[in-house]
N, C-alpha and C. Protein backbone atom coordinates (compact mmCIF):
# COMPACT_ATOMS: atom_id res chain seq x y z
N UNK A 1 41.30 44.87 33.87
CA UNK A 1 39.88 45.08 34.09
C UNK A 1 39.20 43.72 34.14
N UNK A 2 38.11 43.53 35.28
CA UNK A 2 37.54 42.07 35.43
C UNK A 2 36.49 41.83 34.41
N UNK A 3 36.79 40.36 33.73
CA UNK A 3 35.47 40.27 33.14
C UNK A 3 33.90 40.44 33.31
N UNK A 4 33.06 40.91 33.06
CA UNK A 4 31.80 40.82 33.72
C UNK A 4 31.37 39.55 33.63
N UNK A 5 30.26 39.18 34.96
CA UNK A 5 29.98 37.75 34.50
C UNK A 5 28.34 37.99 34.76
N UNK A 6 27.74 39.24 34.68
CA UNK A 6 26.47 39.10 33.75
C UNK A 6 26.04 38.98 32.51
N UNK A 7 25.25 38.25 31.95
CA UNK A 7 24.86 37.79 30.81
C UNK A 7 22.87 37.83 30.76
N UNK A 8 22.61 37.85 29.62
CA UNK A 8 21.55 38.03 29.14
C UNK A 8 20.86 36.60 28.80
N UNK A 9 21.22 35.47 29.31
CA UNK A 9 20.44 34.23 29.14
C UNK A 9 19.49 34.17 29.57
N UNK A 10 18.82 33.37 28.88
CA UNK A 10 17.15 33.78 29.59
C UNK A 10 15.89 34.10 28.90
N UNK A 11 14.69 34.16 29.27
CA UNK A 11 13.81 34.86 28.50
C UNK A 11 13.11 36.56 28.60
N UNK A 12 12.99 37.18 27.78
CA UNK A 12 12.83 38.66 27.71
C UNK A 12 11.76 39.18 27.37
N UNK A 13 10.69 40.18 27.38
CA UNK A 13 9.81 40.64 26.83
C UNK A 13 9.94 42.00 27.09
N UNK A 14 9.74 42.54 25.60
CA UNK A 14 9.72 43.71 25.46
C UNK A 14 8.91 44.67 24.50
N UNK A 15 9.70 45.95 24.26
CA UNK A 15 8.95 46.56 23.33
C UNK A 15 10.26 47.74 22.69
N UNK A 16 9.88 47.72 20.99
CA UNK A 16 10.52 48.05 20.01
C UNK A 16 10.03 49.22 19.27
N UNK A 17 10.09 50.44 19.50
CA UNK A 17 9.58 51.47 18.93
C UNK A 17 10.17 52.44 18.04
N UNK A 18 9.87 52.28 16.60
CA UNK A 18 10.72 52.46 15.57
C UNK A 18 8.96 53.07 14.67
N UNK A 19 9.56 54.82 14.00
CA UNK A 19 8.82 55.27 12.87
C UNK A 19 7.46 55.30 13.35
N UNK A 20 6.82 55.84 14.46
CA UNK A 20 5.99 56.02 15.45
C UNK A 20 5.02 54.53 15.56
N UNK A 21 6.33 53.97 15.49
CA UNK A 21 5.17 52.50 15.89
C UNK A 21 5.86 51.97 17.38
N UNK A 22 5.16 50.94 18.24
CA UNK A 22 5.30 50.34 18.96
C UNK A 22 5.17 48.69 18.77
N UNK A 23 6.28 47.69 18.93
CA UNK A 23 6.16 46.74 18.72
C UNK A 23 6.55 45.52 19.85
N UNK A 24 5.45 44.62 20.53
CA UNK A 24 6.01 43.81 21.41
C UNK A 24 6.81 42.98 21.11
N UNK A 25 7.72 42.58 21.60
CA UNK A 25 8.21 40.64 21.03
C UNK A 25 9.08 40.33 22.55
N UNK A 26 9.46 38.73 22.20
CA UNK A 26 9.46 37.76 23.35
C UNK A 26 11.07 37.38 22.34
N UNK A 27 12.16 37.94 23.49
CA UNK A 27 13.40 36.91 22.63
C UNK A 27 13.71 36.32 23.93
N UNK A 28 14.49 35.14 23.27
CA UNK A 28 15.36 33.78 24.55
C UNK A 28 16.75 33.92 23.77
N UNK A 29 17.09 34.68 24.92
CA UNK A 29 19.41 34.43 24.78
C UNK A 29 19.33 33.25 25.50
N UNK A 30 20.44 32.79 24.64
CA UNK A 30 20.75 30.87 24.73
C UNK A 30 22.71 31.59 25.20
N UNK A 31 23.02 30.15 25.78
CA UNK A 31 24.33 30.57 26.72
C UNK A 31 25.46 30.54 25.82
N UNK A 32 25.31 30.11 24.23
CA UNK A 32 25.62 29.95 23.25
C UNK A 32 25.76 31.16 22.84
N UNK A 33 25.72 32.12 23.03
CA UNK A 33 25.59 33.53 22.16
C UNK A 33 24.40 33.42 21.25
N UNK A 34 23.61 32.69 20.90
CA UNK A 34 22.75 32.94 19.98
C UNK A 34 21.20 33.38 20.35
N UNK A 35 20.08 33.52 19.89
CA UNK A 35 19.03 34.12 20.04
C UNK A 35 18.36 33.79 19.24
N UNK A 36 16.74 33.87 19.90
CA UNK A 36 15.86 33.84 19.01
C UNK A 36 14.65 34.57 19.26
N UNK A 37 13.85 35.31 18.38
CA UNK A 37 13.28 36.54 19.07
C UNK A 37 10.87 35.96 17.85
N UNK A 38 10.46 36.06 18.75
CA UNK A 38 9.40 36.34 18.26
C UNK A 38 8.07 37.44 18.36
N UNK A 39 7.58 37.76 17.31
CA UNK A 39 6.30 38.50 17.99
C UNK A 39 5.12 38.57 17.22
N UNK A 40 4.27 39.66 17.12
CA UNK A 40 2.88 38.84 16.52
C UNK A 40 3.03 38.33 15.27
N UNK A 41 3.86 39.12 14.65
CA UNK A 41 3.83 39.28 13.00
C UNK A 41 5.24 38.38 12.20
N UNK A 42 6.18 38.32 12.87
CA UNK A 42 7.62 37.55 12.93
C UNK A 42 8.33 36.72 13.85
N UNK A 43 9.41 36.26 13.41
CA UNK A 43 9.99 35.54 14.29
C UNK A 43 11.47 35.37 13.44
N UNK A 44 12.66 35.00 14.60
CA UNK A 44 13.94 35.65 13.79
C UNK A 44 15.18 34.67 14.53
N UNK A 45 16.22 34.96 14.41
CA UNK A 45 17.68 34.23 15.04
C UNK A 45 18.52 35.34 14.64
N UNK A 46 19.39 35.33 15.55
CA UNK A 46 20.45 36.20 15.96
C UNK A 46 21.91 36.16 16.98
N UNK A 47 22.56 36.63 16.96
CA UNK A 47 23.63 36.67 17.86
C UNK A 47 23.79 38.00 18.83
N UNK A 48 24.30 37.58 20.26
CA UNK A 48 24.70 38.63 21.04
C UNK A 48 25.98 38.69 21.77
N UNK A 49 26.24 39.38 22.25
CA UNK A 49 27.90 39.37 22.97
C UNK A 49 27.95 40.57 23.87
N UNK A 50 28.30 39.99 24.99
CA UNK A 50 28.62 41.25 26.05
C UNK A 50 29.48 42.26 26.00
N UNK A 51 29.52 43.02 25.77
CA UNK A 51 30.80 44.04 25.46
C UNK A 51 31.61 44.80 26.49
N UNK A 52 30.38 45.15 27.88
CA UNK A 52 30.90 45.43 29.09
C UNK A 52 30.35 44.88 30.40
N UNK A 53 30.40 45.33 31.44
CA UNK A 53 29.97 45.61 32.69
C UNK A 53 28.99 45.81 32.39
N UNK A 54 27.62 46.45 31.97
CA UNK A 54 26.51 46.63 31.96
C UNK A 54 26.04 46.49 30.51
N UNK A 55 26.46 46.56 29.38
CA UNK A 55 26.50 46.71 28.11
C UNK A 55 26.73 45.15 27.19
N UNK A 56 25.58 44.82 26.52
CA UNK A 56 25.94 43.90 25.16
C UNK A 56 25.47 44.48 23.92
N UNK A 57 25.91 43.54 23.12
CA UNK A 57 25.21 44.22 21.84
C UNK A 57 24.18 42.52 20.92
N UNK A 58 23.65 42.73 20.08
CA UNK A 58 22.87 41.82 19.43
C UNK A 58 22.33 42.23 18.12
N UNK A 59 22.04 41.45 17.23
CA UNK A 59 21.99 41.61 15.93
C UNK A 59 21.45 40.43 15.55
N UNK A 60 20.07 40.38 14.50
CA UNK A 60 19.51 39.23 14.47
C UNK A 60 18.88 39.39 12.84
N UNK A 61 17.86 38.52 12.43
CA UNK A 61 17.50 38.59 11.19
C UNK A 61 15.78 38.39 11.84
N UNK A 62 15.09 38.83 11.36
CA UNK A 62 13.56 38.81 11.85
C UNK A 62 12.72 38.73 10.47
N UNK A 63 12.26 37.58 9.96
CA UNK A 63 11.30 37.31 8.98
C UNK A 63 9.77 37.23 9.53
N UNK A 64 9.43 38.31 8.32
CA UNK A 64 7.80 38.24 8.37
C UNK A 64 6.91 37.01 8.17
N UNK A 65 6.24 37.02 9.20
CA UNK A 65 5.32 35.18 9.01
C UNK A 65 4.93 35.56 7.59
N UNK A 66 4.35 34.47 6.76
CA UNK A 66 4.04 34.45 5.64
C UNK A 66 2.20 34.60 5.14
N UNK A 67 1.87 34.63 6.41
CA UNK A 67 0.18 35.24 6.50
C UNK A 67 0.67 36.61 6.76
N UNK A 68 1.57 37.23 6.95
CA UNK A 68 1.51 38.65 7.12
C UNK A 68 2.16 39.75 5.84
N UNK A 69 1.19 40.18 5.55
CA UNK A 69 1.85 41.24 3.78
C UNK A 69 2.61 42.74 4.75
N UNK A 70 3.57 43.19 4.96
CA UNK A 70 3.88 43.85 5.74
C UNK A 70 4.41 45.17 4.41
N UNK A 71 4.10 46.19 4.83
CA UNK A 71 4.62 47.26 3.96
C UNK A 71 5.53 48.14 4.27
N UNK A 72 6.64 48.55 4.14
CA UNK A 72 7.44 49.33 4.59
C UNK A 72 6.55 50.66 4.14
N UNK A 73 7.40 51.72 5.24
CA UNK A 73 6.71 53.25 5.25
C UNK A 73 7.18 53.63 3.41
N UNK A 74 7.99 53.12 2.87
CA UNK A 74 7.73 53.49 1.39
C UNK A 74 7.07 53.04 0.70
N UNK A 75 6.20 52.03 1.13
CA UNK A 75 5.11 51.50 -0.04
C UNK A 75 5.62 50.38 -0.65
N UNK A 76 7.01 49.67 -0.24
CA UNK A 76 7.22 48.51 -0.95
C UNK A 76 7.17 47.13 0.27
N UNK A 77 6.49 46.08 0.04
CA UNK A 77 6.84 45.08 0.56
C UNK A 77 7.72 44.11 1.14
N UNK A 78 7.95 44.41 2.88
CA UNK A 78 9.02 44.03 3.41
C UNK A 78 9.11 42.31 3.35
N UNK A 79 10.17 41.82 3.26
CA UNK A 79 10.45 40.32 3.41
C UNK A 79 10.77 39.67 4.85
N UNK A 80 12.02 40.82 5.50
CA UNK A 80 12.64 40.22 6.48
C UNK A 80 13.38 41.45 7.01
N UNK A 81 13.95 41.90 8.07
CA UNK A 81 15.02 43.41 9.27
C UNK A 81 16.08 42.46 9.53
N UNK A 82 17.00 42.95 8.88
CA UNK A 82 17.95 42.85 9.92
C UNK A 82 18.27 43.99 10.61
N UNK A 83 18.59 43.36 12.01
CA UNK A 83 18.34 44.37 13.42
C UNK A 83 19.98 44.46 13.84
N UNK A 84 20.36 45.53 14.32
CA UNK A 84 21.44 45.69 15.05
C UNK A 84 21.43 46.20 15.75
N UNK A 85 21.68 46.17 17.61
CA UNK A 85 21.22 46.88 18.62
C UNK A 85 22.49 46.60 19.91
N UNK A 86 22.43 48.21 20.68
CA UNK A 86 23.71 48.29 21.57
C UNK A 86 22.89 48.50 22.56
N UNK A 87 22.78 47.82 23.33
CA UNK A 87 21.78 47.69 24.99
C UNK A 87 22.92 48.18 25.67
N UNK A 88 22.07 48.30 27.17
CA UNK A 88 22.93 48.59 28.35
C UNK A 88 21.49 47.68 29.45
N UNK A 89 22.47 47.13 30.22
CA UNK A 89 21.53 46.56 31.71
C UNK A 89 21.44 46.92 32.73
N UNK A 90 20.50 47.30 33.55
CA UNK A 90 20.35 47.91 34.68
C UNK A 90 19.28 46.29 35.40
N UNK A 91 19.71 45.55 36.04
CA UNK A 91 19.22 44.26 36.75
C UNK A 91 18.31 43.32 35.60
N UNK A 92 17.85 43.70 35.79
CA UNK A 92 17.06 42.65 34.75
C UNK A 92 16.06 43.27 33.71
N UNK A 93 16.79 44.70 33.67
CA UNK A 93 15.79 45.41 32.47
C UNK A 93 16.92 46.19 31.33
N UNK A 94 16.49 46.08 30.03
CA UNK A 94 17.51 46.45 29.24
C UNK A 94 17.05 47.66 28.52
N UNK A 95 17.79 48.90 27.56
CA UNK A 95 17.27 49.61 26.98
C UNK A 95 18.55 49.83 26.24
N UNK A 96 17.26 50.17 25.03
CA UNK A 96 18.92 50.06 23.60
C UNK A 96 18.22 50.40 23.03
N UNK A 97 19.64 50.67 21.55
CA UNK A 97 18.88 51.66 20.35
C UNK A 97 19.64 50.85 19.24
N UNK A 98 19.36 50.93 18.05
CA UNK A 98 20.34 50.77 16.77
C UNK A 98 19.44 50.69 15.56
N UNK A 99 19.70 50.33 14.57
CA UNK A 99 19.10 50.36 13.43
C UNK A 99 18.68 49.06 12.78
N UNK A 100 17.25 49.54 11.85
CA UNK A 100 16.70 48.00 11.52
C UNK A 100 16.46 48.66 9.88
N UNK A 101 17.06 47.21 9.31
CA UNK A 101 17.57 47.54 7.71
C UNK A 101 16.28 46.75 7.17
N UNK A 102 15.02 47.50 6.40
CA UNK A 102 14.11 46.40 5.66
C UNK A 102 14.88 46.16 4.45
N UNK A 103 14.07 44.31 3.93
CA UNK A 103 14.44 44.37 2.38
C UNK A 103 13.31 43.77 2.03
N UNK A 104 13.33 43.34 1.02
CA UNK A 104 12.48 43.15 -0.15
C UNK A 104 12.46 41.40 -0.03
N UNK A 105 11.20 40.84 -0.92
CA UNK A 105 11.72 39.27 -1.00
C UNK A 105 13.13 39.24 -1.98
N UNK A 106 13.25 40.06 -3.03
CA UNK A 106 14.21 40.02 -3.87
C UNK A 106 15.83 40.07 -3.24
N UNK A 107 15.92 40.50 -1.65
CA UNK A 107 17.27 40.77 -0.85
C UNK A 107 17.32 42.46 -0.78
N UNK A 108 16.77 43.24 -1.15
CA UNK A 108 17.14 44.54 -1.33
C UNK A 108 17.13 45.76 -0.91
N UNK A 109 17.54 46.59 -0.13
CA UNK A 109 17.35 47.04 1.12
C UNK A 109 16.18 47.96 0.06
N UNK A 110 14.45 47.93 1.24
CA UNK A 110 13.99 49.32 0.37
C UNK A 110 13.68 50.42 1.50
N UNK A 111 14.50 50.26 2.92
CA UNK A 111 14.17 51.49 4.08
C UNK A 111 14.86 51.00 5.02
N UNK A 112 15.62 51.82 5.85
CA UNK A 112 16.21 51.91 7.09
C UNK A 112 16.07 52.73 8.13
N UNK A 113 15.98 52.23 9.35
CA UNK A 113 15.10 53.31 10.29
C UNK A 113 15.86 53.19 11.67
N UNK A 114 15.76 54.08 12.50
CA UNK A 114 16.28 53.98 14.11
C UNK A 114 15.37 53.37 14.75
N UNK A 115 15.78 52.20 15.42
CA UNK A 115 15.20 51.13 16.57
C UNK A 115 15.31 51.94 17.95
N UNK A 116 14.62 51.77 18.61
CA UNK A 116 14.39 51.96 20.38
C UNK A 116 14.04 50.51 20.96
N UNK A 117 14.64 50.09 22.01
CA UNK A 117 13.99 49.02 22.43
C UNK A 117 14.39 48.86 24.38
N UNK A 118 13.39 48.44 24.52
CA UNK A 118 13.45 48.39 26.24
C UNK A 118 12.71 46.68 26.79
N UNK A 119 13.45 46.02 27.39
CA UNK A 119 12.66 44.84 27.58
C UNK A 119 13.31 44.43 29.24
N UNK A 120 12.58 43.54 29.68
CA UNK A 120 12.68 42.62 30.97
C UNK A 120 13.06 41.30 30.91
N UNK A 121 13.50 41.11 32.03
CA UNK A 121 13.95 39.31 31.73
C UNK A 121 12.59 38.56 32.72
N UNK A 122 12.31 37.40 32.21
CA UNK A 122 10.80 36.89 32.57
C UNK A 122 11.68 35.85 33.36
N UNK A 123 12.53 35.33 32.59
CA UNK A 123 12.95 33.66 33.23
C UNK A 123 14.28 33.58 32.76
């Protein structure tokens, strides 16, 4: 089977809809496998890897800016998500799902929820 030689380098904007919220952010895949993703409230680093023909996956860490008090839907104060997500590509638009783990400043998971995400490549 041939390797694919599409890749996700580049810059992206999208949107993340998790626990009836909607969330924009702006990530840049570097040719490095790595990533870095921002949006109003955070900003994060991560890794991705192609897995098929149309399909990568990515997984990143996203910390809350520190002007922002962010509350998880249980009432305790989020620190930082780690995100894990299985895309598929259709030209230059992606749509994926996976799960985003909150924790605490203390490290501690206090909620986990199903991610949706759909974004475009800008550049």
């Amino acid at each position: 089977m041939p390797v694919s030689t599409w890749t996700p380098v580049g810059q992206w904007t999208g949107t993340v809809t998790h626990d009836g919220e909607v969330d924009e952010y702006t990530v840049a895949f570097a040719p490095d496998g790595s990533l870095s993703v921002t949006t109003r409230k955070s900003s994060g680093t991560g890794a991705w890897t192609v897995t098929g023909d149309d399909s990568l996956e990515f997984s990143l860490r996203e910390d809350f800016n520190l002007d922002v008090t962010q509350i998880s839907p249980n009432g305790h104060r989020a620190a930082y998500i780690q995100i894990d997500i299985t895309a598929r590509h259709d030209g230059d638009a992606l749509t994926g799902e996976g799960k985003a783990v909150v924790h605490g400043p203390d490290d501690v998971v206090i909620y986990a929820t199903d991610a949706r995400t759909e974004a475009r490549r800008v550049s």
